[in-house]
Protein backbone atom coordinates (compact mmCIF):
# COMPACT_ATOMS: atom_id res chain seq x y z
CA UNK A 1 -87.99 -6.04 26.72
CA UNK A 2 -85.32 -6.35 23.94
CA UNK A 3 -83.41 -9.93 23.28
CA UNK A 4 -80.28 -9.38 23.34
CA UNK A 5 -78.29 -10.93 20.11
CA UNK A 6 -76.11 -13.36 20.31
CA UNK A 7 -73.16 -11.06 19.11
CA UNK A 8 -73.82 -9.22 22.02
CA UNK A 9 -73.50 -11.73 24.13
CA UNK A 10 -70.17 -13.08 22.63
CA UNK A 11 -68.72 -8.97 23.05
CA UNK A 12 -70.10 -9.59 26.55
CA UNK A 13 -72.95 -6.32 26.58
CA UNK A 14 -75.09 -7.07 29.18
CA UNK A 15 -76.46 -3.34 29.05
CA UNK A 16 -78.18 -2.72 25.63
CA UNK A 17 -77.23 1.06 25.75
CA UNK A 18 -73.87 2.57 24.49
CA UNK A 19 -70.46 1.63 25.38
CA UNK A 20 -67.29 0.37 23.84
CA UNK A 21 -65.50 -3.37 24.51
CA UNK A 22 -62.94 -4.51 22.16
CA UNK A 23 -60.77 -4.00 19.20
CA UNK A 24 -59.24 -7.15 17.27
CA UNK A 25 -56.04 -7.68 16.49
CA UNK A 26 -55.19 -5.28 19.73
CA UNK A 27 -51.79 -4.94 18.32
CA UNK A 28 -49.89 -2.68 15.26
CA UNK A 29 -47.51 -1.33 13.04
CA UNK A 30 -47.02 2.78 14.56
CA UNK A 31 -46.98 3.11 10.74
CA UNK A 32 -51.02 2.69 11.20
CA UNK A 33 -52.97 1.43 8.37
CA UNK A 34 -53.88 -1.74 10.34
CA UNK A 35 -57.63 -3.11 9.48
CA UNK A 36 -59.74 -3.68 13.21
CA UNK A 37 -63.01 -4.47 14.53
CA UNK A 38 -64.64 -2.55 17.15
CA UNK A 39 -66.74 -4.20 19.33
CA UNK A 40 -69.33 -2.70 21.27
CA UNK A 41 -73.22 -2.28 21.66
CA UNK A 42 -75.30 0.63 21.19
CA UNK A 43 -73.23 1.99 17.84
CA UNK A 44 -75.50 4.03 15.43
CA UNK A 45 -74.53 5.69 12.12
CA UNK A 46 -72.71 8.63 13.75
CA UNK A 47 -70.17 6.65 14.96
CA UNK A 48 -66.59 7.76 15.40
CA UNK A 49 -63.43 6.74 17.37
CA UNK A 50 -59.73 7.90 18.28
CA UNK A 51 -56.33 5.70 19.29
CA UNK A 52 -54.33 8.24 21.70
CA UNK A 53 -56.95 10.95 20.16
CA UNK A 54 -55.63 10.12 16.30
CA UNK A 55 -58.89 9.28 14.12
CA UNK A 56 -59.97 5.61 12.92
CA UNK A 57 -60.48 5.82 9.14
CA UNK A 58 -62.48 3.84 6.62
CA UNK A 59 -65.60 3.17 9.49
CA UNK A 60 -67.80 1.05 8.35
CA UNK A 61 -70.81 -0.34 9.58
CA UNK A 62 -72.93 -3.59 9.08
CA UNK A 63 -74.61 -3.93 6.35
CA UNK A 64 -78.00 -4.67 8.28
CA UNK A 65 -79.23 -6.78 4.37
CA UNK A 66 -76.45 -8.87 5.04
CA UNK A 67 -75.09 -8.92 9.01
CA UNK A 68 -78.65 -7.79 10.41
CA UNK A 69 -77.14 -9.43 14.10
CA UNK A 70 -74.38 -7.10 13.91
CA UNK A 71 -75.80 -3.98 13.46
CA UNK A 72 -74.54 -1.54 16.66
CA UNK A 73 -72.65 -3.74 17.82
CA UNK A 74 -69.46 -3.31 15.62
CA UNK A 75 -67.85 -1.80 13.41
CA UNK A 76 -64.63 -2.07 10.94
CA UNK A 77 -61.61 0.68 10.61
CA UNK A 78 -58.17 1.80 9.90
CA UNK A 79 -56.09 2.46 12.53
CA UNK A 80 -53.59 6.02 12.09
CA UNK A 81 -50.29 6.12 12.98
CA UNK A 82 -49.25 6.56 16.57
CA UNK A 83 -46.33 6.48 19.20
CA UNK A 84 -45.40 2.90 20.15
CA UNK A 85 -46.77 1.37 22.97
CA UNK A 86 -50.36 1.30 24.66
CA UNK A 87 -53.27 3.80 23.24
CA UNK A 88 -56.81 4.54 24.99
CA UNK A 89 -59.77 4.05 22.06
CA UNK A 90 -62.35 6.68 22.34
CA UNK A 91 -65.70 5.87 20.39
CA UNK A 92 -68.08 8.51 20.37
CA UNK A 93 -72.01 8.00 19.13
CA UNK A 94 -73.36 10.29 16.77
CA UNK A 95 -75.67 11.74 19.71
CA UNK A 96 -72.47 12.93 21.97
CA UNK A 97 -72.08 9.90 23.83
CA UNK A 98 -68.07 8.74 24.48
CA UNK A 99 -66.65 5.54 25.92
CA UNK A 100 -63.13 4.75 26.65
CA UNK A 101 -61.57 0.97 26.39
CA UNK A 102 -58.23 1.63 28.19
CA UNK A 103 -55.02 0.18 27.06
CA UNK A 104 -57.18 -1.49 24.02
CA UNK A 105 -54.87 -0.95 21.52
CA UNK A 106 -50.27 -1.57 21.35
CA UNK A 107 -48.35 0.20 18.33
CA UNK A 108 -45.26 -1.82 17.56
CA UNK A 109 -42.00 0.03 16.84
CA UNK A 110 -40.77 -0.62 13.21
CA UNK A 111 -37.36 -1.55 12.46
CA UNK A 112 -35.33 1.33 10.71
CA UNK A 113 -35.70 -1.01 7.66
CA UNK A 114 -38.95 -2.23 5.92
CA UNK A 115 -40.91 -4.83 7.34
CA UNK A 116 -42.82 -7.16 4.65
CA UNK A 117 -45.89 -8.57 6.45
CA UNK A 118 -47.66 -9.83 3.69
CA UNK A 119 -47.85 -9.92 -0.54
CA UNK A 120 -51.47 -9.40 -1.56
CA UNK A 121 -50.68 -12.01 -4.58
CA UNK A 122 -47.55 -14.38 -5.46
CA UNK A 123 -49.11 -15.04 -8.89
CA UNK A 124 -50.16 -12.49 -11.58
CA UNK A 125 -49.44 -11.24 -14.88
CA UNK A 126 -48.13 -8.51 -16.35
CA UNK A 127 -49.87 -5.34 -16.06
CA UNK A 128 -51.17 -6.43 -12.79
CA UNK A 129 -50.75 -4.66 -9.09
CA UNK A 130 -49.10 -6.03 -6.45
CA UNK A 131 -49.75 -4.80 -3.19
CA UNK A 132 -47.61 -5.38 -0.05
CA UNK A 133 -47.94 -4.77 3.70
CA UNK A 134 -46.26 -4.21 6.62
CA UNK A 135 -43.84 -0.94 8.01
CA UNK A 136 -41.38 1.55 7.25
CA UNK A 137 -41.93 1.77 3.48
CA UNK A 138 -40.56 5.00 1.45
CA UNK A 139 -41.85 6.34 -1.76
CA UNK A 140 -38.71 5.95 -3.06
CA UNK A 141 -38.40 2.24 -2.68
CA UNK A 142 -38.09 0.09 -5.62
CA UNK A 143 -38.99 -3.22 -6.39
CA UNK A 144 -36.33 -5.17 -8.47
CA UNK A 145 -37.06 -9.13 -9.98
CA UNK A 146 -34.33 -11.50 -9.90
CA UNK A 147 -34.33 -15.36 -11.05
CA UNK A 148 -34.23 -17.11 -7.89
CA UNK A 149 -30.37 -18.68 -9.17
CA UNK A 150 -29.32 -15.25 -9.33
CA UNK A 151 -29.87 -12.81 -7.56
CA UNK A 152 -27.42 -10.15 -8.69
CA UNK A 153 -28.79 -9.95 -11.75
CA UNK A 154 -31.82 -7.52 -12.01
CA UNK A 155 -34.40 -8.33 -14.84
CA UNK A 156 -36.64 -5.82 -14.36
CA UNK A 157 -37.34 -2.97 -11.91
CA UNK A 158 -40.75 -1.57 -11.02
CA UNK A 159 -41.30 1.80 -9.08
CA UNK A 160 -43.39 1.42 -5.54
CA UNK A 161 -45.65 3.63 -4.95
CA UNK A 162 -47.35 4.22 -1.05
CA UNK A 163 -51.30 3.90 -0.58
CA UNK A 164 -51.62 3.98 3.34
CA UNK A 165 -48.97 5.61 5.29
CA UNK A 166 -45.85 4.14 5.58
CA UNK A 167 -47.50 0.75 5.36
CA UNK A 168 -49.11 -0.07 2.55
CA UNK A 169 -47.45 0.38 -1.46
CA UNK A 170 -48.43 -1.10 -4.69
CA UNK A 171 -46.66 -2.06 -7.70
CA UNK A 172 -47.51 -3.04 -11.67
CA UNK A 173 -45.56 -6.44 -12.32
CA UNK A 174 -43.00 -5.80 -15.55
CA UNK A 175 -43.36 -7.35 -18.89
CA UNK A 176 -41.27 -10.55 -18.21
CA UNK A 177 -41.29 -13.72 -19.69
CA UNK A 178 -43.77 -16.36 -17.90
CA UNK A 179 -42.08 -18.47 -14.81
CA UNK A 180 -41.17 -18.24 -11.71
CA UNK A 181 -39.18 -14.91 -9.54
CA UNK A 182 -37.51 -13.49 -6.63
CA UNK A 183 -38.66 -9.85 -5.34
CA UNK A 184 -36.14 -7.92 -3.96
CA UNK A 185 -36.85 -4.17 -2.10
CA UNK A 186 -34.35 -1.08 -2.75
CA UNK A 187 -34.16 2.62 -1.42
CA UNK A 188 -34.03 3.41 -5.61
CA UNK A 189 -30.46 3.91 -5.46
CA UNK A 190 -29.73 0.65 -5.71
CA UNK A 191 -29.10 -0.66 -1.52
CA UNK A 192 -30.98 -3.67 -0.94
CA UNK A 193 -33.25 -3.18 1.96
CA UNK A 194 -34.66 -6.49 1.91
CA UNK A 195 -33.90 -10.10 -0.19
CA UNK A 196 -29.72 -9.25 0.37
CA UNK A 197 -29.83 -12.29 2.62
CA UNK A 198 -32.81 -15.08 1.59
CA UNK A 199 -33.15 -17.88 3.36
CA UNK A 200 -32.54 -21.70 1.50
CA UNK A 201 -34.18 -25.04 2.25
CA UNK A 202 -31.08 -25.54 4.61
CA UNK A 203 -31.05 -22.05 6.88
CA UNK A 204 -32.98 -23.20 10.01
CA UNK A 205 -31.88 -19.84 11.96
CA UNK A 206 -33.32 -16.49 11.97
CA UNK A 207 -30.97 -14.46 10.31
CA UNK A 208 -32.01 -15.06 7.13
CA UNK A 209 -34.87 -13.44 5.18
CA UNK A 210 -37.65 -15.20 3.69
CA UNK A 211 -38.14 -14.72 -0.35
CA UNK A 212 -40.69 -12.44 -1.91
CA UNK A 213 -42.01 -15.00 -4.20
CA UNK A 214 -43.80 -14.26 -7.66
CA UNK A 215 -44.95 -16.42 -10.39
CA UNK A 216 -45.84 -14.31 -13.67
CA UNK A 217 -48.38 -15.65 -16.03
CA UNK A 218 -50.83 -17.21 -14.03
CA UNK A 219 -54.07 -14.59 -13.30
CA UNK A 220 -53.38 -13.21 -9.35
CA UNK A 221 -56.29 -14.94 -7.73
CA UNK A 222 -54.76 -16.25 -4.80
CA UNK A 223 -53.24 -14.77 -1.62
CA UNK A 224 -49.17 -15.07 -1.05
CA UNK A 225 -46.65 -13.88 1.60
CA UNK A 226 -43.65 -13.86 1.79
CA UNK A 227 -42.82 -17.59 2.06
């Protein structure tokens, strides 16, 4: 008779054969490129899965030398784009077997501007990449850096290029002097799409946008948003 692990337990698998249960978060940007766990039992290295029949990407298993409890019974992805609202998730086994978690998984509608979710660093140097998160990006987008007392004046402008749909783009800090800056986000034609309106110490409503902060000279070891 097999034990069942205690991760199976906590994904609540009382059958030790296939099946799907759960994705975490359950919600995302219809730009895609959203990282998720899949929870389930019974997963094996053939493993695949769908949102509204649009591919996971990136699957990848337990490593069984380091998460030995977790192996088939999760595994990490990428979600793809998708229409907003609610998708079905399909995983299928690598021996034919499919199970559907209704409903499992919401696509957010993006705003017809970008959305900044999150800065991978507020600290770096120059030379380093800068990645940053969230919907409705364009290749064409810019990244311009402003002192934070002025923001009309542009000290240096840095192209933005896309790495996951729509979602995801990267960009190589400028040679600046060291200290402290504002990020600001263009179309490249020079429109402000986000940072025309930052927020103070004194806003309090929500009109406002918060800054895109970045220190230059210190090594980007650390985690920032966009606060």
């Amino acid at each position: 008779m097999r034990v069942l692990t205690l991760a199976a337990l906590i994904l609540g698998c009382n059958d030790p054969g296939f099946d799907g249960v759960s994705i975490r978060p359950t919600y995302g940007w219809e730009d895609g490129c959203t990282d998720v766990t899949v929870g389930g039992h019974g997963f094996d290295e053939g493993i695949s899965a769908t949102l509204s029949g649009n591919p996971l990407t990136g699957i990848v298993l337990p490593d069984p030398g380091v998460e030995e409890e977790n192996v088939g019974f999760k595994f990490t992805a990428v979600t793809p784009r998708g229409e907003p609202g609610f998708s079905d998730l399909v995983i299928t086994n690598g021996d034919g077997q499919s199970a559907t978690v209704a409903n499992a998984f919401y696509y957010l509608t993006c705003a017809g501007t970008p959305t900044i979710e999150s800065v991978s660093s507020g600290t770096g140097v120059s030379g380093d990449t800068v990645s940053i998160s969230g919907c409705g990006f364009a290749e064409e987008m810019q990244i311009e850096v402003v002192a934070p007392g002025d923001i009309s004046t542009v000290l240096a402008t840095a192209d933005f290029g896309l790495t996951c749909s729509t979602a995801i783009g990267e960009f190589v800090i400028p040679d600046l002097p060291d200290g402290d800056y504002y990020l600001l986000v263009t179309d490249g034609a020079g429109t402000v799409l986000y940072g025309a309106n930052l927020c103070d110490s004194a806003d309090t409503g929500s009109g406002c946008e918060q800054p895109l902060r970045l220190t230059i000279g210190i090594a980007a070891t650390d985690t920032g948003g966009a606060s």
